[in-house]
C-alpha atoms as a PDB file:
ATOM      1  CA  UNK A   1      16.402  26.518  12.582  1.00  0.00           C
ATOM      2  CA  UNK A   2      19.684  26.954  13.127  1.00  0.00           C
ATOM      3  CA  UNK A   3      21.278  30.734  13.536  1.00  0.00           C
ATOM      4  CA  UNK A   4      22.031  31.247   9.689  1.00  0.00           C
ATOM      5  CA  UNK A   5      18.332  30.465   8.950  1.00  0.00           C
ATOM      6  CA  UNK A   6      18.986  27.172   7.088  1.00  0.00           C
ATOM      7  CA  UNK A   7      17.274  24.305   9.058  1.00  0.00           C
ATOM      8  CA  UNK A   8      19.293  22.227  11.293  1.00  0.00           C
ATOM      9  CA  UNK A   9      20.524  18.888  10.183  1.00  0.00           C
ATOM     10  CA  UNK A  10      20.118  17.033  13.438  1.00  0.00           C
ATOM     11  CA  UNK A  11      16.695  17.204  15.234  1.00  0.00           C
ATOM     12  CA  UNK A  12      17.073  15.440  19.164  1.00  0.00           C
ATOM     13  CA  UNK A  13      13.528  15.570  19.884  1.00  0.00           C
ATOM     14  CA  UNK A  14      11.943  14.127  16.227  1.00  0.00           C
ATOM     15  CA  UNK A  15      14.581  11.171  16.732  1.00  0.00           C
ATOM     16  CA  UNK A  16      13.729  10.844  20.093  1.00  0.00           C
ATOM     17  CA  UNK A  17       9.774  10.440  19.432  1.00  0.00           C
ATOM     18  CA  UNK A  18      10.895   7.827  16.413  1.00  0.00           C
ATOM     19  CA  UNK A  19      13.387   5.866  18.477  1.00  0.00           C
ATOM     20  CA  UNK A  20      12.301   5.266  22.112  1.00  0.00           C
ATOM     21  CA  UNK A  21      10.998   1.925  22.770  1.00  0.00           C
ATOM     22  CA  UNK A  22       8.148   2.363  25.151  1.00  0.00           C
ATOM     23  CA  UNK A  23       6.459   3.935  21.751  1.00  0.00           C
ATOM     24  CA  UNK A  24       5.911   0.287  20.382  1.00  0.00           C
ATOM     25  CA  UNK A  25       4.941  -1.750  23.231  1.00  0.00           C
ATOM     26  CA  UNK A  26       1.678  -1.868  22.483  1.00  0.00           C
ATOM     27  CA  UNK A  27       2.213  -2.663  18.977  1.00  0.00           C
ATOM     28  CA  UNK A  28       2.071  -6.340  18.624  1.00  0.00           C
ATOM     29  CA  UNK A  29      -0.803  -6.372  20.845  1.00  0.00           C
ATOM     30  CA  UNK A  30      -2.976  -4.235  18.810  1.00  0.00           C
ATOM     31  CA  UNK A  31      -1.622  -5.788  15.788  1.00  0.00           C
ATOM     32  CA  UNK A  32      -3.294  -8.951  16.761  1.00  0.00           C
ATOM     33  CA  UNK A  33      -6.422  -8.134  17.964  1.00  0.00           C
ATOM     34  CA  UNK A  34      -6.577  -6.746  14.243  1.00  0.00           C
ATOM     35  CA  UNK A  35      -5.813  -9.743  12.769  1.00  0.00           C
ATOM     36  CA  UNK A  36      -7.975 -11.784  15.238  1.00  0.00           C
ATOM     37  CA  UNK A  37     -11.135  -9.631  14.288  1.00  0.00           C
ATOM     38  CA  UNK A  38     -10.511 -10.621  10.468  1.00  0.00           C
ATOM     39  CA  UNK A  39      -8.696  -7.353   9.474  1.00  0.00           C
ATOM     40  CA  UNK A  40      -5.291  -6.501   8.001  1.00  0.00           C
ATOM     41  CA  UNK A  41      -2.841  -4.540   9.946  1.00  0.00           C
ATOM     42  CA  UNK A  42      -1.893  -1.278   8.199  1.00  0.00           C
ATOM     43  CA  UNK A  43      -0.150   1.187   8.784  1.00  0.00           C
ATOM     44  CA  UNK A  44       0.332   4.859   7.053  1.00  0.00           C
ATOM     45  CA  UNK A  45       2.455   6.132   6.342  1.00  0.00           C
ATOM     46  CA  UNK A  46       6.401   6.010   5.850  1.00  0.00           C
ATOM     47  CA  UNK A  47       7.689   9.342   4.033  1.00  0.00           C
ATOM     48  CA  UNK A  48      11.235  10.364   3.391  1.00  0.00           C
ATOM     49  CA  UNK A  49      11.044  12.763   0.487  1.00  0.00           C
ATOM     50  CA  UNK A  50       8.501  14.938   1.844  1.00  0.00           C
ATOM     51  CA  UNK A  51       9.349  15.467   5.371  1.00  0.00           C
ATOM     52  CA  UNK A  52      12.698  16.286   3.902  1.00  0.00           C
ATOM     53  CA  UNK A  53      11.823  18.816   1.759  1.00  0.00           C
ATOM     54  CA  UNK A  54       9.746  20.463   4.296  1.00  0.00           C
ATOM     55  CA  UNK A  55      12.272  21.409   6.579  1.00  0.00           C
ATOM     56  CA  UNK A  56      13.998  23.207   3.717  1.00  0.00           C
ATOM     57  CA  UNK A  57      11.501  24.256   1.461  1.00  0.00           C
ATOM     58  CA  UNK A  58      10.734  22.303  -1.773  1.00  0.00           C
ATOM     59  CA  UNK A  59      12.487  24.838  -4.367  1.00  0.00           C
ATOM     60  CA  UNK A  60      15.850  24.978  -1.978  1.00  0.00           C
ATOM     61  CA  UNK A  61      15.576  20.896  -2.194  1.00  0.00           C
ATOM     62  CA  UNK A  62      15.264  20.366  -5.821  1.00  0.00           C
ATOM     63  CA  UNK A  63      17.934  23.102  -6.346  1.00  0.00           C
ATOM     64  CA  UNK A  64      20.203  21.093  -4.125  1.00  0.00           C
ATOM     65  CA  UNK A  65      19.729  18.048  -5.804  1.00  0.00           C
ATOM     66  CA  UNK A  66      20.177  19.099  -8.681  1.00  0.00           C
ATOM     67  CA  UNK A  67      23.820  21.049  -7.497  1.00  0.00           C
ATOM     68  CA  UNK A  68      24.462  17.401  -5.855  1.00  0.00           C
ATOM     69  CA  UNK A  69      24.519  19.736  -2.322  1.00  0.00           C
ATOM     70  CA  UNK A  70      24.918  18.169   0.936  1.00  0.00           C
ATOM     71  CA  UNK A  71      22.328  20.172   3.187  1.00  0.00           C
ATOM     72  CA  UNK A  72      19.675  17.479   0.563  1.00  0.00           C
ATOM     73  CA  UNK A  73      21.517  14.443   1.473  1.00  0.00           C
ATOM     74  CA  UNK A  74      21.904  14.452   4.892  1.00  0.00           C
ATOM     75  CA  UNK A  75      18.067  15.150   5.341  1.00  0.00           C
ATOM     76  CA  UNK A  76      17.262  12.334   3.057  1.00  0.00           C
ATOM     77  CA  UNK A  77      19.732  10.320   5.078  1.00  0.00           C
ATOM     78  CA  UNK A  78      18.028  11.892   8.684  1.00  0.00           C
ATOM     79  CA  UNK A  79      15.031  10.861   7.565  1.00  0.00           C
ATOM     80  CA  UNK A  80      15.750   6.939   5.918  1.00  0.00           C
ATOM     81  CA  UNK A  81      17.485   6.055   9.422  1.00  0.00           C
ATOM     82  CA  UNK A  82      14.800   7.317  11.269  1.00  0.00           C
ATOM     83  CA  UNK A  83      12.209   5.463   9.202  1.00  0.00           C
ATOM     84  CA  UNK A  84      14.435   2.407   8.903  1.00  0.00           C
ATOM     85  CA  UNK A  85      13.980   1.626  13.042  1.00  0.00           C
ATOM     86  CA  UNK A  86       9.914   2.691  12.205  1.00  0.00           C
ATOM     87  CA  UNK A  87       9.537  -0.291   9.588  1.00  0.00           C
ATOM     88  CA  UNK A  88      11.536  -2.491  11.511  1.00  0.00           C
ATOM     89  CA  UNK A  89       9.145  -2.144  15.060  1.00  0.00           C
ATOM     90  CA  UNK A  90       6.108  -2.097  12.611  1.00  0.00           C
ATOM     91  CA  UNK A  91       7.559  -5.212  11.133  1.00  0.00           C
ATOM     92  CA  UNK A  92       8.458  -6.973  14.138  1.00  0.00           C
ATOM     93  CA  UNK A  93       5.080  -6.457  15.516  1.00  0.00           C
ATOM     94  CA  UNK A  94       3.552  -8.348  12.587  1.00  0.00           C
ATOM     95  CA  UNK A  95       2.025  -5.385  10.446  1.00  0.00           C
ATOM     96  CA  UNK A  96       1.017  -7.126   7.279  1.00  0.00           C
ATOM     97  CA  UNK A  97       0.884  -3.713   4.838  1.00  0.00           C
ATOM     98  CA  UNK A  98       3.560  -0.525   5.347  1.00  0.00           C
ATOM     99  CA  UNK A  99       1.914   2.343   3.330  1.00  0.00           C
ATOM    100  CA  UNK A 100       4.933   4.623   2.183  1.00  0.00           C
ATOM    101  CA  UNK A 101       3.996   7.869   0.537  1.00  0.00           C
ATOM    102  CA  UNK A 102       6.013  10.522  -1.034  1.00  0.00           C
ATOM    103  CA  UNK A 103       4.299  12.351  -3.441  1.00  0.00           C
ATOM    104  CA  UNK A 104       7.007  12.990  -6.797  1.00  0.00           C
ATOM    105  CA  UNK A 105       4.568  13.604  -9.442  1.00  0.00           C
ATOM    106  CA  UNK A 106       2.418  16.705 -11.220  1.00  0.00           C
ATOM    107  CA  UNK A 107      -0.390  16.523 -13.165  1.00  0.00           C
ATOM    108  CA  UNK A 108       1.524  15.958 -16.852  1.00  0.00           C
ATOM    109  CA  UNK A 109       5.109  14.713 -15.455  1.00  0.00           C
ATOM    110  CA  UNK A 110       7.647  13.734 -12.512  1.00  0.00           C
ATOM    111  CA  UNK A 111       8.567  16.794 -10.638  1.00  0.00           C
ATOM    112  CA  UNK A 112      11.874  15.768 -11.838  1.00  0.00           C
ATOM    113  CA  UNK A 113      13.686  13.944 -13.937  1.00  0.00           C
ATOM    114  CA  UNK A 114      13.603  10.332 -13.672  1.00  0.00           C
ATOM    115  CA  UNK A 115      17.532  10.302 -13.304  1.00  0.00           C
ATOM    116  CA  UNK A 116      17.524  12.384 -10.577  1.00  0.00           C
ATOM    117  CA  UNK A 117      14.289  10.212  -8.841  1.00  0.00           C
ATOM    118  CA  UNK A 118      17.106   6.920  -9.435  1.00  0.00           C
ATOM    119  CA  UNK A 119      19.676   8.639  -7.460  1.00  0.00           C
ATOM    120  CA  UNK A 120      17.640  10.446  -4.845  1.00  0.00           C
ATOM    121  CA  UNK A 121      14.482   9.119  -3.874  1.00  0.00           C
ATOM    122  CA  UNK A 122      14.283   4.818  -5.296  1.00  0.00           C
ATOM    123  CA  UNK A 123      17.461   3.866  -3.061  1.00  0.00           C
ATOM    124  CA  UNK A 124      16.375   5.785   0.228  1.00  0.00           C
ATOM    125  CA  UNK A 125      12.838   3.958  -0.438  1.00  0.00           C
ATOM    126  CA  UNK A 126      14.612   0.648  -1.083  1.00  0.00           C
ATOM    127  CA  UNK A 127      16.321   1.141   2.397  1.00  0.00           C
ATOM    128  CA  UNK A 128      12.939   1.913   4.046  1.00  0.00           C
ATOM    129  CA  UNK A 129      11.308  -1.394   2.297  1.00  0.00           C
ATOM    130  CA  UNK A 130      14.521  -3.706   3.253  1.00  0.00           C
ATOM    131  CA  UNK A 131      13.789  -2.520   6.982  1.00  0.00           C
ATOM    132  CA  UNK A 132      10.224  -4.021   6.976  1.00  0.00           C
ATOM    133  CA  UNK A 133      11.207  -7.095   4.510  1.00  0.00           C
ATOM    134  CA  UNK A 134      14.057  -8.444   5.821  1.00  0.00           C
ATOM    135  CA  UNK A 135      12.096  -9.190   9.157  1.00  0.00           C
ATOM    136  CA  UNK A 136       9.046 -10.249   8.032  1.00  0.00           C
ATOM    137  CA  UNK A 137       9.338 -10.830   4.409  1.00  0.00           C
ATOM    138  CA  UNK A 138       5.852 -11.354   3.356  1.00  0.00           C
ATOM    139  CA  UNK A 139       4.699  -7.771   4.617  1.00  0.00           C
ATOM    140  CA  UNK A 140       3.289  -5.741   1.644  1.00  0.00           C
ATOM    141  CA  UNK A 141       4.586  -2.842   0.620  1.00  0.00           C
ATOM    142  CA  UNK A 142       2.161   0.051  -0.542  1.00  0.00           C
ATOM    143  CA  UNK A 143       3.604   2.950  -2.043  1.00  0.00           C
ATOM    144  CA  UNK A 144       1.617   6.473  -2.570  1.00  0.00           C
ATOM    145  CA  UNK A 145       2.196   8.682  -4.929  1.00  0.00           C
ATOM    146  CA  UNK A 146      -0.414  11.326  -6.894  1.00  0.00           C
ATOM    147  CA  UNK A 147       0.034  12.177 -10.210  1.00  0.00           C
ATOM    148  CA  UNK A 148       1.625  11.180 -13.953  1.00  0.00           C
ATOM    149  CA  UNK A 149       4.279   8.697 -12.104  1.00  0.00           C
ATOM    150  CA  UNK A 150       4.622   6.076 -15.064  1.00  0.00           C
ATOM    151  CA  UNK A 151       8.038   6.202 -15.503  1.00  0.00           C
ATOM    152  CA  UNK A 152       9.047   5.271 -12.191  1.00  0.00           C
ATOM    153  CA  UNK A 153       6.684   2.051 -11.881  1.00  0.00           C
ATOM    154  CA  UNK A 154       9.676  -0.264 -13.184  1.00  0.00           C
ATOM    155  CA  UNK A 155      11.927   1.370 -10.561  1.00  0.00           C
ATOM    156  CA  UNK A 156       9.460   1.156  -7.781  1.00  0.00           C
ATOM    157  CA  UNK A 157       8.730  -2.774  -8.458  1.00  0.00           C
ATOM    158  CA  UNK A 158      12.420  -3.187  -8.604  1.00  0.00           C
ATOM    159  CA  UNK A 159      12.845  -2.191  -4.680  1.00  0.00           C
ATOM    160  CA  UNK A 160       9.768  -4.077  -3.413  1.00  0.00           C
ATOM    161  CA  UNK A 161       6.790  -2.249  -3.797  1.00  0.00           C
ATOM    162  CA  UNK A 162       3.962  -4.730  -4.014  1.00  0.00           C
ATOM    163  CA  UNK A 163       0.865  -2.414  -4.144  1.00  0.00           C
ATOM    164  CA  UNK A 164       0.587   1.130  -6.200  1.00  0.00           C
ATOM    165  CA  UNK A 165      -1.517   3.828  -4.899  1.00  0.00           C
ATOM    166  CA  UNK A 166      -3.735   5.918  -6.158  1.00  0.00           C
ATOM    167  CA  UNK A 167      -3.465   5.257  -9.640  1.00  0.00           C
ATOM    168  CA  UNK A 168      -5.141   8.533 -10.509  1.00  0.00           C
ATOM    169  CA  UNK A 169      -7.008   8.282 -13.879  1.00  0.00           C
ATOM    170  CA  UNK A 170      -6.516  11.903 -14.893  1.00  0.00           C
ATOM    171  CA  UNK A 171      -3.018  11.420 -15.272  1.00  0.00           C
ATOM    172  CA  UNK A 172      -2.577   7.813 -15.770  1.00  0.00           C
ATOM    173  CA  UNK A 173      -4.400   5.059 -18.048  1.00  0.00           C
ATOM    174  CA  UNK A 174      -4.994   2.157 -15.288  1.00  0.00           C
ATOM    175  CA  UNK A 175      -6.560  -0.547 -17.582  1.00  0.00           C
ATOM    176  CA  UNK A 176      -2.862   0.312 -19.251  1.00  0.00           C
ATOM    177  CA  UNK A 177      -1.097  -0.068 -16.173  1.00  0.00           C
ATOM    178  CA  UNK A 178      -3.165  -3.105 -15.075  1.00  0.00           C
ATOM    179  CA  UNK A 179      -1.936  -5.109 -18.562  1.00  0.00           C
ATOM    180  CA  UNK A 180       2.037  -3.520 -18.139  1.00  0.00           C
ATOM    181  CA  UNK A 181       2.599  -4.637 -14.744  1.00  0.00           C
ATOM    182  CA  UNK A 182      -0.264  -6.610 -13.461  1.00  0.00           C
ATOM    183  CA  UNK A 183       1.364  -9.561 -13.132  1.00  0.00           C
ATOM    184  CA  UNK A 184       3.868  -7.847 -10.507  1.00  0.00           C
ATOM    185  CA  UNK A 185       1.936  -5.206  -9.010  1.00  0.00           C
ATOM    186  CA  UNK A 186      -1.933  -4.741  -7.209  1.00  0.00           C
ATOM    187  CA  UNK A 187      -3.628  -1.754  -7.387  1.00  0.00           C
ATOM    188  CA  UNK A 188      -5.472   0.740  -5.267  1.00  0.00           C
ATOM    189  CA  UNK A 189      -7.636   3.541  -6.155  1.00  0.00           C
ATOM    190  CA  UNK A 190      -8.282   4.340  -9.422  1.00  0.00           C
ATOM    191  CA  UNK A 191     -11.600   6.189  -9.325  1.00  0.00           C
ATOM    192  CA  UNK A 192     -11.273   9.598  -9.809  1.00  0.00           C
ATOM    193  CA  UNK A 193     -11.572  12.292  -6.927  1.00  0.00           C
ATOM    194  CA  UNK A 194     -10.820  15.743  -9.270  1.00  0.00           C
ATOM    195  CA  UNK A 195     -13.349  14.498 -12.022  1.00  0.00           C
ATOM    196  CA  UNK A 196     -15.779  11.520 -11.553  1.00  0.00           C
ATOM    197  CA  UNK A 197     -16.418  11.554  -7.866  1.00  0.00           C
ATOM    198  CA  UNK A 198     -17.278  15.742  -7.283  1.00  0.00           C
ATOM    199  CA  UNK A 199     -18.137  16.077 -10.564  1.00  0.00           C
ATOM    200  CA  UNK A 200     -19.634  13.785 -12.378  1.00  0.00           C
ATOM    201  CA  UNK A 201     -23.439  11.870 -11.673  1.00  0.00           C
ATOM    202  CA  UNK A 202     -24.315   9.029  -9.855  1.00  0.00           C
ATOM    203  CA  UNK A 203     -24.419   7.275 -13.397  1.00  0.00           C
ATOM    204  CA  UNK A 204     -20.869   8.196 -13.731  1.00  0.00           C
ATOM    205  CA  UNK A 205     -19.342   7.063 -10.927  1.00  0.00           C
ATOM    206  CA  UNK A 206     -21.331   3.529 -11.440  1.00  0.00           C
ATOM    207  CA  UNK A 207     -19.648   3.519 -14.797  1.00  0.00           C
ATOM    208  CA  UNK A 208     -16.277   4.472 -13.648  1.00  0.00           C
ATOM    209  CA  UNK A 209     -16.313   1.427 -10.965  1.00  0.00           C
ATOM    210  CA  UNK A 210     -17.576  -0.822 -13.701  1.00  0.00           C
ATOM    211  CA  UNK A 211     -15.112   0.062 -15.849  1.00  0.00           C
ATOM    212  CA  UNK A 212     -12.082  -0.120 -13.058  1.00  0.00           C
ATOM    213  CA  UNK A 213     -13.416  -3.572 -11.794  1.00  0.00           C
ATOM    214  CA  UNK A 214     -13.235  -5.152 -15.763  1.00  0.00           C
ATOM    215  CA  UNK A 215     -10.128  -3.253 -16.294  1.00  0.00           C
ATOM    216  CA  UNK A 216      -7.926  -3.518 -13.458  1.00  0.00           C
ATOM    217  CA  UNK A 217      -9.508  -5.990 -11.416  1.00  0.00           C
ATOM    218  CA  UNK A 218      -9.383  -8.781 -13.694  1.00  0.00           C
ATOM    219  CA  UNK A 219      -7.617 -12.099 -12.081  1.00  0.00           C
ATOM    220  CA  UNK A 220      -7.600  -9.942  -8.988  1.00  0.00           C
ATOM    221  CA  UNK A 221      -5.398  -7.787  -7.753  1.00  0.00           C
ATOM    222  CA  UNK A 222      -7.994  -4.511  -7.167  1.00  0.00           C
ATOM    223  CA  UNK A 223      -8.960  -2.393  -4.278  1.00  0.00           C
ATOM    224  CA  UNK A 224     -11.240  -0.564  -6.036  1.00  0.00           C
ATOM    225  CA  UNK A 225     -11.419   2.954  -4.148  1.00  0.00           C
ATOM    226  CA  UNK A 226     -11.422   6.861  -4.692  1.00  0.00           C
ATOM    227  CA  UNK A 227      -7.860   8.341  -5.474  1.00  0.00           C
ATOM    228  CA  UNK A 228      -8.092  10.504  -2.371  1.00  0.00           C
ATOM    229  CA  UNK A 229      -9.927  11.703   0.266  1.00  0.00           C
ATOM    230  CA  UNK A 230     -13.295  12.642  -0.333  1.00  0.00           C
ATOM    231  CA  UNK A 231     -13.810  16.369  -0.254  1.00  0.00           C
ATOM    232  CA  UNK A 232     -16.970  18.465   0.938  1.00  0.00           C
ATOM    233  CA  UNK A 233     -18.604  18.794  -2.468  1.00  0.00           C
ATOM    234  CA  UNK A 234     -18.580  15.266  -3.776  1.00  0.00           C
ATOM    235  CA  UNK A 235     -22.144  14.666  -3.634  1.00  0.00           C
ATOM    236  CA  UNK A 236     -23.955  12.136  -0.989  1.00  0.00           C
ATOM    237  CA  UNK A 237     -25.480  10.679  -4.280  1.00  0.00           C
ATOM    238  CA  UNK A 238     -22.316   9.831  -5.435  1.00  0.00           C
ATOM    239  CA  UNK A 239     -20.959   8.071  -2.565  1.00  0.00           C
ATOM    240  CA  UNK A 240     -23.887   6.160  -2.371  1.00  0.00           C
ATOM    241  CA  UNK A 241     -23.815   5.062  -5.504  1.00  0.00           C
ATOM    242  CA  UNK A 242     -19.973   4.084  -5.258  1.00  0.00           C
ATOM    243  CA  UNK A 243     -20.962   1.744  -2.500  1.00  0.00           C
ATOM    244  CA  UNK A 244     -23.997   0.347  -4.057  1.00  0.00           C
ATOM    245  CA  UNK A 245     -21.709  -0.436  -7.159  1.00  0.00           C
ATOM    246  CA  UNK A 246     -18.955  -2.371  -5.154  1.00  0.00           C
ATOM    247  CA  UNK A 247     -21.409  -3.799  -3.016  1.00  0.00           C
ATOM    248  CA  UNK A 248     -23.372  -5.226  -6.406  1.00  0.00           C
ATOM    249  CA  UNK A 249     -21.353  -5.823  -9.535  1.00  0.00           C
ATOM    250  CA  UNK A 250     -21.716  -9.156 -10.087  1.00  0.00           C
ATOM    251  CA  UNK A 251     -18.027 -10.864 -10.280  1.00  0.00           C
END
């Protein structure tokens, strides 16, 4: 913090830990033996957004993007360049998926307005994506956000993003999504972890993966998987019979 208790705009020792070089030289090597076991390379996660608004406090950051203020923009500028050199190591190593979360939506809307997310979040995340494309340009891009994020889908497809996360079905419609932009985007999640999965039966959750699979995961394009992590009072039962599911619909 700096002495008139707003946070400091320059931070030596995060850049430091992002930038030095010895950091990555094991990369490549442990990206391979991945790949040479039969896996894909992932890694999670790339965030600009959040870490930004951390320092500062999320009510102080939307107020200053809203006012246009600086303090906003040259933490959202701190943290693109630092994740810029992060995508490009990842990339050079030969990661084949970049997860990049920043969480920008509630439960009914965008924690702002869709305006504002086109002038201060898509073009830092476009910067973030062009660090990992433009040296290896089939890497996938993954992007993570929670909540009612419709309206920024177009936006988000327009920078790159080749895989939408979690695709949360209290707040979105994915068999709707799946028909919009399934012939641009693949999808992950989609089974829900505030309803079906701690709430709901084993019945339930075998319908819910049904009903993703034949809905979203027509022609392809589906990892069918919870929304989130998978808190202490989803029932065993109900994992097991998420697994049994996936492991026997019959495609």
């Amino acid at each position: 913090m700096s002495l008139s208790g707003k946070p400091a705009l320059t931070t030596p020792c995060l850049t430091m830990i992002w930038i030095i070089d010895y950091r990555y030289e094991h990369l490549a090597e442990d990206v391979r033996k991945l790949q040479d076991a039969g896996y894909a390379a992932l890694y999670s996660a790339v965030q600009i957004f959040e870490p930004a608004w951390y320092w500062y406090g999320l009510d102080n950051f939307m107020c200053d993007m809203m006012d246009g203020g600086e303090l906003a923009g040259a933490m959202m500028e701190k943290m693109t360049s630092l994740m810029e050199v992060v995508c490009g190591k990842l990339a050079e190593a030969g990661v084949d998926i970049i997860v990049y979360g920043d969480d920008v939506g509630t439960q009914r809307s965008l924690m702002m307005s869709l305006d504002l997310w086109k002038q201060w979040i898509q073009p830092y995340t476009k910067r973030a994506l062009d660090a990992a494309k433009n040296v290896k340009p089939d890497l996938l891009a993954y992007y993570h956000s929670d909540g009612a994020i419709a309206e920024i889908i177009p936006g988000l497809i327009e920078i790159g993003v080749d895989i939408l996360n979690p695709v949360q079905p209290e707040c979105l419609d994915p068999g709707e999504i799946k028909r919009i932009y399934g012939d641009r985007l693949a999808f992950w999640g989609t089974i829900g972890t505030q309803t079906t999965m701690p709430f709901g039966t084993p019945e339930d959750v075998r319908r819910a993966v049904v009903k993703s699979i034949e809905t979203v995961g027509y022609n392809g394009g589906l990892v069918v998987a919870p929304t989130h992590v998978l808190e202490p009072e989803v029932p065993w039962e109900n994992i097991a019979a998420f697994v049994d599911t996936v492991k026997n619909y019959k495609y």
